[in-house]
C-alpha atoms as a PDB file:
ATOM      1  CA  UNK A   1     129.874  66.900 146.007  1.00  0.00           C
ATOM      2  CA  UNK A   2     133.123  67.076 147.738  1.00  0.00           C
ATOM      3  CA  UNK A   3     136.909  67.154 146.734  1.00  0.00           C
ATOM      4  CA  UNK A   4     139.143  64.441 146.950  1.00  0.00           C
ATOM      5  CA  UNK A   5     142.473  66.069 146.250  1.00  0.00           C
ATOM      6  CA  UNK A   6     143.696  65.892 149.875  1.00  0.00           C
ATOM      7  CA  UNK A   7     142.425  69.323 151.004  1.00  0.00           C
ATOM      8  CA  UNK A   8     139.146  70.432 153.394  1.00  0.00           C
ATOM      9  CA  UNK A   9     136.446  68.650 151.971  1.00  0.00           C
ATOM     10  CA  UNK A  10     133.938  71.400 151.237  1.00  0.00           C
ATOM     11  CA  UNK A  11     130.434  70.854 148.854  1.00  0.00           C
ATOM     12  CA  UNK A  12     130.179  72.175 145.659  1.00  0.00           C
ATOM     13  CA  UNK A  13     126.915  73.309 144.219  1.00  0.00           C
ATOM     14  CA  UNK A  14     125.141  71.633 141.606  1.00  0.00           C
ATOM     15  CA  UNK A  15     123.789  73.417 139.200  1.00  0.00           C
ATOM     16  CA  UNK A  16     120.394  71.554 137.137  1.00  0.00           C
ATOM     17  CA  UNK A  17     118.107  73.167 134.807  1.00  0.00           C
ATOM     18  CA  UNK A  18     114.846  73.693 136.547  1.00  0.00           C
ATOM     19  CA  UNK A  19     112.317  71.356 135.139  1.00  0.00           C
ATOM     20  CA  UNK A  20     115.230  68.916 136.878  1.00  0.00           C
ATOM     21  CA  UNK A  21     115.058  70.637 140.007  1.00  0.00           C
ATOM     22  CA  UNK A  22     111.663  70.455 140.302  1.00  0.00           C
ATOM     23  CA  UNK A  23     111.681  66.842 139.522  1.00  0.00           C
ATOM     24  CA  UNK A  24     114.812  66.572 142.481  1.00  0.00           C
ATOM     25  CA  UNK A  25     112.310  68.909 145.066  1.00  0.00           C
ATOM     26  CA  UNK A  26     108.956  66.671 144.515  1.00  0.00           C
ATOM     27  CA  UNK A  27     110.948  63.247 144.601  1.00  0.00           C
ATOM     28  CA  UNK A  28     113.014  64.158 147.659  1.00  0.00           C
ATOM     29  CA  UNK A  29     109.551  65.500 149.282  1.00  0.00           C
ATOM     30  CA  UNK A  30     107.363  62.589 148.892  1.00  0.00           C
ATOM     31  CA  UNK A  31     109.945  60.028 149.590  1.00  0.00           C
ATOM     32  CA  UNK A  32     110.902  62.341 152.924  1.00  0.00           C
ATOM     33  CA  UNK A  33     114.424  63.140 152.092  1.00  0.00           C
ATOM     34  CA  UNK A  34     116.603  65.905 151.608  1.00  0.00           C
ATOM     35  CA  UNK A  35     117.187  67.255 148.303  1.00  0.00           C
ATOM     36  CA  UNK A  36     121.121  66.437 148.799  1.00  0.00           C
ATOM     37  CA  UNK A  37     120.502  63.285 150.427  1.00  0.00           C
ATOM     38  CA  UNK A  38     117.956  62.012 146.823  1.00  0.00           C
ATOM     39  CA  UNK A  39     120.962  63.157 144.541  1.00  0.00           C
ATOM     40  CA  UNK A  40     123.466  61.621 146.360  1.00  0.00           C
ATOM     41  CA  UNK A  41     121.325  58.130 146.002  1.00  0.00           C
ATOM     42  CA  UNK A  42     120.334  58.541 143.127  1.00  0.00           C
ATOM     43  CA  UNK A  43     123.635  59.505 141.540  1.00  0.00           C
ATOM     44  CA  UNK A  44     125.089  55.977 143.169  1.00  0.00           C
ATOM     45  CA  UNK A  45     122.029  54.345 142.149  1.00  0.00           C
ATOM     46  CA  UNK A  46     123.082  55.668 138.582  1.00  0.00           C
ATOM     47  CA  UNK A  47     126.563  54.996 138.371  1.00  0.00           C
ATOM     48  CA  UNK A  48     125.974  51.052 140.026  1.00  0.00           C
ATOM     49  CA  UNK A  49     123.356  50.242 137.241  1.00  0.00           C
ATOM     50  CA  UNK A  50     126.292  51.674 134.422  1.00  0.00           C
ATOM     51  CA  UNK A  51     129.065  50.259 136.630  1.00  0.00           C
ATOM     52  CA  UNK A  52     130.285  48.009 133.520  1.00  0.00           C
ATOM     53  CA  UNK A  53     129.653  50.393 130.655  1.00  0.00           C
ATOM     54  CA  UNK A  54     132.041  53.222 132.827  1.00  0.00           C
ATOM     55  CA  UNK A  55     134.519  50.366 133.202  1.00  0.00           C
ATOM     56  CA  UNK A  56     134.364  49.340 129.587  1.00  0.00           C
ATOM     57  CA  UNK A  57     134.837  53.243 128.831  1.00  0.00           C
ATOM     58  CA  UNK A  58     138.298  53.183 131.605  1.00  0.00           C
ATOM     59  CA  UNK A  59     139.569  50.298 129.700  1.00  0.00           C
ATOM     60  CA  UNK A  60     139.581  51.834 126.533  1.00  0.00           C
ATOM     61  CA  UNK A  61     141.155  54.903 127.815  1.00  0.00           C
ATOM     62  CA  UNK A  62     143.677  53.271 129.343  1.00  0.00           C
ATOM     63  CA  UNK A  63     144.282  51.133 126.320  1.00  0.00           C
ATOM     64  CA  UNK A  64     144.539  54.048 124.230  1.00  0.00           C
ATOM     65  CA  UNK A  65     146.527  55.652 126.432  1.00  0.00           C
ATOM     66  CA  UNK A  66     150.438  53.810 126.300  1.00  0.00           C
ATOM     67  CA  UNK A  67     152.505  56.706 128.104  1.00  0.00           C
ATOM     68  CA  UNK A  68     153.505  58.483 125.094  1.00  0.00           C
ATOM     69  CA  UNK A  69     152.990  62.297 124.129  1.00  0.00           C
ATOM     70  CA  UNK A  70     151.427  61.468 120.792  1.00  0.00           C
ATOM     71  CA  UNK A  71     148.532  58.992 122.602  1.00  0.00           C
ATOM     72  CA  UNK A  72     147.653  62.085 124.801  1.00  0.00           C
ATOM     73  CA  UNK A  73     147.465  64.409 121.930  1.00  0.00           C
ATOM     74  CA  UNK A  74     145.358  62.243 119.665  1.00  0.00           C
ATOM     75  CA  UNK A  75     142.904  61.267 123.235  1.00  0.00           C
ATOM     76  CA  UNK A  76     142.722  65.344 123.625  1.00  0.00           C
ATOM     77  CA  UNK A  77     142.132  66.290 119.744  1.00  0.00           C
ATOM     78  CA  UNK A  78     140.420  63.623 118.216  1.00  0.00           C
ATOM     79  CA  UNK A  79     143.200  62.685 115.529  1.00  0.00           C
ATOM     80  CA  UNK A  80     144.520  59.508 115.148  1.00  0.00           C
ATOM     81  CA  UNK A  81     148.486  59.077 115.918  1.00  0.00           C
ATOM     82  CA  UNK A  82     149.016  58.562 112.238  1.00  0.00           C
ATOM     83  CA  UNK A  83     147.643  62.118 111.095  1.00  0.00           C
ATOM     84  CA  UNK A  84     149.215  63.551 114.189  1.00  0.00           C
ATOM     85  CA  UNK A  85     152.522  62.324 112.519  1.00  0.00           C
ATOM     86  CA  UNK A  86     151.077  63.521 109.366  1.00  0.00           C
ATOM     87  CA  UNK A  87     151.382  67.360 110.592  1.00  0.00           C
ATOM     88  CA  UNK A  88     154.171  66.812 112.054  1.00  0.00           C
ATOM     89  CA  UNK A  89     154.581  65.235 114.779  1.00  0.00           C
ATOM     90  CA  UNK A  90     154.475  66.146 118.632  1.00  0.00           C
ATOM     91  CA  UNK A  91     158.251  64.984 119.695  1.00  0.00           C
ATOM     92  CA  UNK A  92     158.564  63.386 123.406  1.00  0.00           C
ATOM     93  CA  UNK A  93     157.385  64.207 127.000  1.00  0.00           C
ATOM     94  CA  UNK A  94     161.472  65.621 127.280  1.00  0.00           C
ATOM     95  CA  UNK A  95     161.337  67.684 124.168  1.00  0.00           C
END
């Protein structure tokens, strides 16, 4: 795993449970890999077979989401906008 924020790219370990790891150790042995190399497939192997549920789940956000402070409040807590205004309120980004 690397970072993307513009820095050194540098890998990050990956921490798995390890009835997972063993499962990661035999795969990557008998197909003649790397145990980086079979995560990193399988992970995109993973993420293209949910490609459209992800993207449903972006959409959503994003149409939850309209810019204002109260949308980000009820995305982080839970609430819906109309019980956040209910406790009163969370003013403005500028407040």
């Amino acid at each position: 795993m690397t970072t993307t924020t513009g820095e050194a790219k540098r890998q990050a370990p990956l921490k798995v449970d390890p009835a997972t790891d063993e499962l990661i150790s035999q795969a990557a042995h008998f197909l003649g890999m790397t145990k980086k190399d079979f995560v990193a497939e399988a992970v995109r192997a993973y993420l293209e077979q949910r490609r459209e549920e992800i993207r449903r789940g972006m959409v959503e956000s994003m149409r939850l989401l309209d810019g204002s402070l109260t949308s980000s409040v009820a995305m982080l807590t839970g609430l819906s906008p109309e019980r956040i205004e209910q406790l009163g309120g969370v003013g403005d980004w500028d407040e």
